[in-house]
C-alpha atoms as a PDB file:
ATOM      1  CA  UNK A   1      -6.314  -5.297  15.979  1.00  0.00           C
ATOM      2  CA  UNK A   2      -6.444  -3.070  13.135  1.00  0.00           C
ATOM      3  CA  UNK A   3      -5.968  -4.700   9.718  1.00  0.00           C
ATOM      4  CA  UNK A   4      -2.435  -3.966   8.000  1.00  0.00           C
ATOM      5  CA  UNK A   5      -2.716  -1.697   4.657  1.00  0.00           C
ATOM      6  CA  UNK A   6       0.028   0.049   2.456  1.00  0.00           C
ATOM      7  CA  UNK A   7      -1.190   2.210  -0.263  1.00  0.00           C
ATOM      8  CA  UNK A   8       0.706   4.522  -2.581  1.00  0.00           C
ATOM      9  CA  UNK A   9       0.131   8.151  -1.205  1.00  0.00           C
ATOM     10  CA  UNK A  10       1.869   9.989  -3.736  1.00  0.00           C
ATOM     11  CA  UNK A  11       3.794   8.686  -7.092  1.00  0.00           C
ATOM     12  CA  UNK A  12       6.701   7.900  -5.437  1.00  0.00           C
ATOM     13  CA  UNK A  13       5.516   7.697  -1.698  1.00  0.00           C
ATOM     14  CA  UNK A  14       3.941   4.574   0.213  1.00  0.00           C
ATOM     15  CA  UNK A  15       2.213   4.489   3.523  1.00  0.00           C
ATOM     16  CA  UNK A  16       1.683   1.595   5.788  1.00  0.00           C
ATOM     17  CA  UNK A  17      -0.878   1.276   8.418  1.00  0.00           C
ATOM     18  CA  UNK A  18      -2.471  -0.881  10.544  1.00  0.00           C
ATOM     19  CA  UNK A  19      -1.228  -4.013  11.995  1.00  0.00           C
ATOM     20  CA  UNK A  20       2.522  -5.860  11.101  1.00  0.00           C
ATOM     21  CA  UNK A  21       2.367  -9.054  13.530  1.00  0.00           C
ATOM     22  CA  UNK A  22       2.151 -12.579  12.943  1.00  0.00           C
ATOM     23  CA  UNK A  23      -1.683 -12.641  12.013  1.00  0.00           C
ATOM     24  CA  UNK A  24      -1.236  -9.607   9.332  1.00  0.00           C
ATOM     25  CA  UNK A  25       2.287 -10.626   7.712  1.00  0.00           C
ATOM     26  CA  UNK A  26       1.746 -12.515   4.876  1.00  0.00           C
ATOM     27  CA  UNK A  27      -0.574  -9.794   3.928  1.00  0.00           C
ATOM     28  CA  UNK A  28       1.278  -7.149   4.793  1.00  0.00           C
ATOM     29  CA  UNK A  29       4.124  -8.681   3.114  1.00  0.00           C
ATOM     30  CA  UNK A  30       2.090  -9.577  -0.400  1.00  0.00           C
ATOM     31  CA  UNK A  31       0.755  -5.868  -0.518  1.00  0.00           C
ATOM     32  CA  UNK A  32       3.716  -4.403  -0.118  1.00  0.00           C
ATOM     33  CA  UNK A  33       5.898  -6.597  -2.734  1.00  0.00           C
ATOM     34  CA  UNK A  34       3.174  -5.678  -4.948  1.00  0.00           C
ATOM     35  CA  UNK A  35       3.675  -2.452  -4.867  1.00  0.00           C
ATOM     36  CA  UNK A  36       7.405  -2.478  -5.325  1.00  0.00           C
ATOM     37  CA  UNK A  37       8.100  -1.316  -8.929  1.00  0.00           C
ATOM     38  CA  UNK A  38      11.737  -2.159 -10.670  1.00  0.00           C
ATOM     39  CA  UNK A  39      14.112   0.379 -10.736  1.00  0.00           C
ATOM     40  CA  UNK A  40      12.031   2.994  -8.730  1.00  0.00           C
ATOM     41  CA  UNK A  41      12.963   4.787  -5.045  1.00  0.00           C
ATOM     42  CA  UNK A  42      10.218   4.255  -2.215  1.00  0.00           C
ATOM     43  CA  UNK A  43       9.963   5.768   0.786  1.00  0.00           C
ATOM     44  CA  UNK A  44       7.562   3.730   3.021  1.00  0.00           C
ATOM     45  CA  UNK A  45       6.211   5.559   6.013  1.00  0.00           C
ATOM     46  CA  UNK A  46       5.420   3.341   9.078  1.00  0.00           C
ATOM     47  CA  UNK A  47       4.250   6.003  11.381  1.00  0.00           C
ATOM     48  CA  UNK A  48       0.206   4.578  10.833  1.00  0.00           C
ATOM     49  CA  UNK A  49       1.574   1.138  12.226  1.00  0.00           C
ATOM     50  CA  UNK A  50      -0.355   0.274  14.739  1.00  0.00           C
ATOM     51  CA  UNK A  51       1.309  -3.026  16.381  1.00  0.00           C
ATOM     52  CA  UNK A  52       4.062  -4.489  15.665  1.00  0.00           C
ATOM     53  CA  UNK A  53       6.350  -7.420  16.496  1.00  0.00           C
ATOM     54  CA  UNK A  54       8.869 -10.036  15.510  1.00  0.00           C
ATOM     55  CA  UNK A  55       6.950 -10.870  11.864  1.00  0.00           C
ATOM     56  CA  UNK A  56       6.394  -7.164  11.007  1.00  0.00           C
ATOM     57  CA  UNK A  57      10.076  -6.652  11.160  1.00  0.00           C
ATOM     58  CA  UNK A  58      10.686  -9.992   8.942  1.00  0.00           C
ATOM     59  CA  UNK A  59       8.234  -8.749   6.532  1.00  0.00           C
ATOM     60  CA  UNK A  60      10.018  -5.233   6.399  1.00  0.00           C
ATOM     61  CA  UNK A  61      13.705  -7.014   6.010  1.00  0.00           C
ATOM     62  CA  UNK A  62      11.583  -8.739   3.466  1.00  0.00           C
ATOM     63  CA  UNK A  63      10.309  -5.821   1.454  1.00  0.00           C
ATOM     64  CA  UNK A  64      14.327  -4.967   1.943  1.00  0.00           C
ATOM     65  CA  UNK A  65      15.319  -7.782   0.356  1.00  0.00           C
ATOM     66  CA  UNK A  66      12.524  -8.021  -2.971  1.00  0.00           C
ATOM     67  CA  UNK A  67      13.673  -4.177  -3.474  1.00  0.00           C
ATOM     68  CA  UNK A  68      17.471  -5.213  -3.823  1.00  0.00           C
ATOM     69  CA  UNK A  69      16.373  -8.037  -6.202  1.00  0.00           C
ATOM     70  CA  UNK A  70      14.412  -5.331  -8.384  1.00  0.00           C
ATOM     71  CA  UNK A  71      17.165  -2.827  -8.174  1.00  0.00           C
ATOM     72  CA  UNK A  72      14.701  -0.639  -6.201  1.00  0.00           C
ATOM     73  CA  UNK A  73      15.444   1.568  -3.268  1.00  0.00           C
ATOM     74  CA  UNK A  74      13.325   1.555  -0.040  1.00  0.00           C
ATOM     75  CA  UNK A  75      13.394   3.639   2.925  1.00  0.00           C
ATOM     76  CA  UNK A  76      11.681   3.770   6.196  1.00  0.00           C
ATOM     77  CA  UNK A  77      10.359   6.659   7.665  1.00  0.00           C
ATOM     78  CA  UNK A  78       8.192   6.244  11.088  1.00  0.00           C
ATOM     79  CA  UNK A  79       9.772   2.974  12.184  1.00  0.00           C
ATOM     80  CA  UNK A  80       7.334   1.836  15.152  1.00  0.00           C
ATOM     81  CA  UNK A  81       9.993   1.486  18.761  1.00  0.00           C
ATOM     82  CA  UNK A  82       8.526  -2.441  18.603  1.00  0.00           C
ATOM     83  CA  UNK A  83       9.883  -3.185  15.452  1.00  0.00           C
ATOM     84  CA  UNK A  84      13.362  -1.231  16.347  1.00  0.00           C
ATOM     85  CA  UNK A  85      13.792  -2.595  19.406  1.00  0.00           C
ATOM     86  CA  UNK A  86      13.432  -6.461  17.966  1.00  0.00           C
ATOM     87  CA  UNK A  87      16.091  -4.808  15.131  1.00  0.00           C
ATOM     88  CA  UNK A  88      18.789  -4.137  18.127  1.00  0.00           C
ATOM     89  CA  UNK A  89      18.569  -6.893  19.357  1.00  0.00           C
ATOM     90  CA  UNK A  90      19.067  -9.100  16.177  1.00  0.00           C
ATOM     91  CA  UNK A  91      21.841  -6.467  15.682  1.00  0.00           C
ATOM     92  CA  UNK A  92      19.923  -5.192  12.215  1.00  0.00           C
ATOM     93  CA  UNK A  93      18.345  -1.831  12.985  1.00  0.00           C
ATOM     94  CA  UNK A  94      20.978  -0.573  10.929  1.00  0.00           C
ATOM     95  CA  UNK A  95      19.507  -2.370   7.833  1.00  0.00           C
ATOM     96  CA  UNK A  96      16.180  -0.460   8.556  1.00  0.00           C
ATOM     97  CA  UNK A  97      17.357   2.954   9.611  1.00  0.00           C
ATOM     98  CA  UNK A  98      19.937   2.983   6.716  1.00  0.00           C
ATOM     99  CA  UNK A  99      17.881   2.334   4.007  1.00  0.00           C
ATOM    100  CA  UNK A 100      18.789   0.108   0.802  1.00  0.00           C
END
């Protein structure tokens, strides 16, 4: 398993890669709500995601979630098909694929 990372590639830009499953998620989730600034727009590309399941979609709906809190806009670009297909069935994928 490669270990999750998300690092700002340009000023307004972040990329994820690596693993988002239940052994990387409270990482992956701490990195990325670190990186989060107030009032800012962030597109977050996923297409370095490695594996995915169940927890790396909490931990994006997450990220979702600390952004609206910090009147922040995220966006995902890249979302991995395991992570969208847990979304449809939870009847979210719309959350993702929409954006905040």
């Amino acid at each position: 398993m490669a270990a999750f990372s998300i690092t700002r590639t340009a000023p307004d830009r972040l990329e994820a890669k690596g693993a988002m499953s239940f052994e990387s998620a409270n990482r992956a989730l701490a990195a990325g709500l670190a990186l989060l600034c107030r009032g800012e727009r962030w597109p977050i590309d996923l297409a370095q995601v490695t594996e995915a399941d169940s927890a790396g979609l909490a931990v994006l709906v997450e990220w979702l979630a600390a952004a609206r809190r910090r009147d922040t806009v995220i966006h995902y670009a890249n979302i991995p098909a395991q992570i969208l297909a847990v979304a449809r069935i939870s009847d979210i994928d719309a959350l993702l694929t929409d954006g905040h």
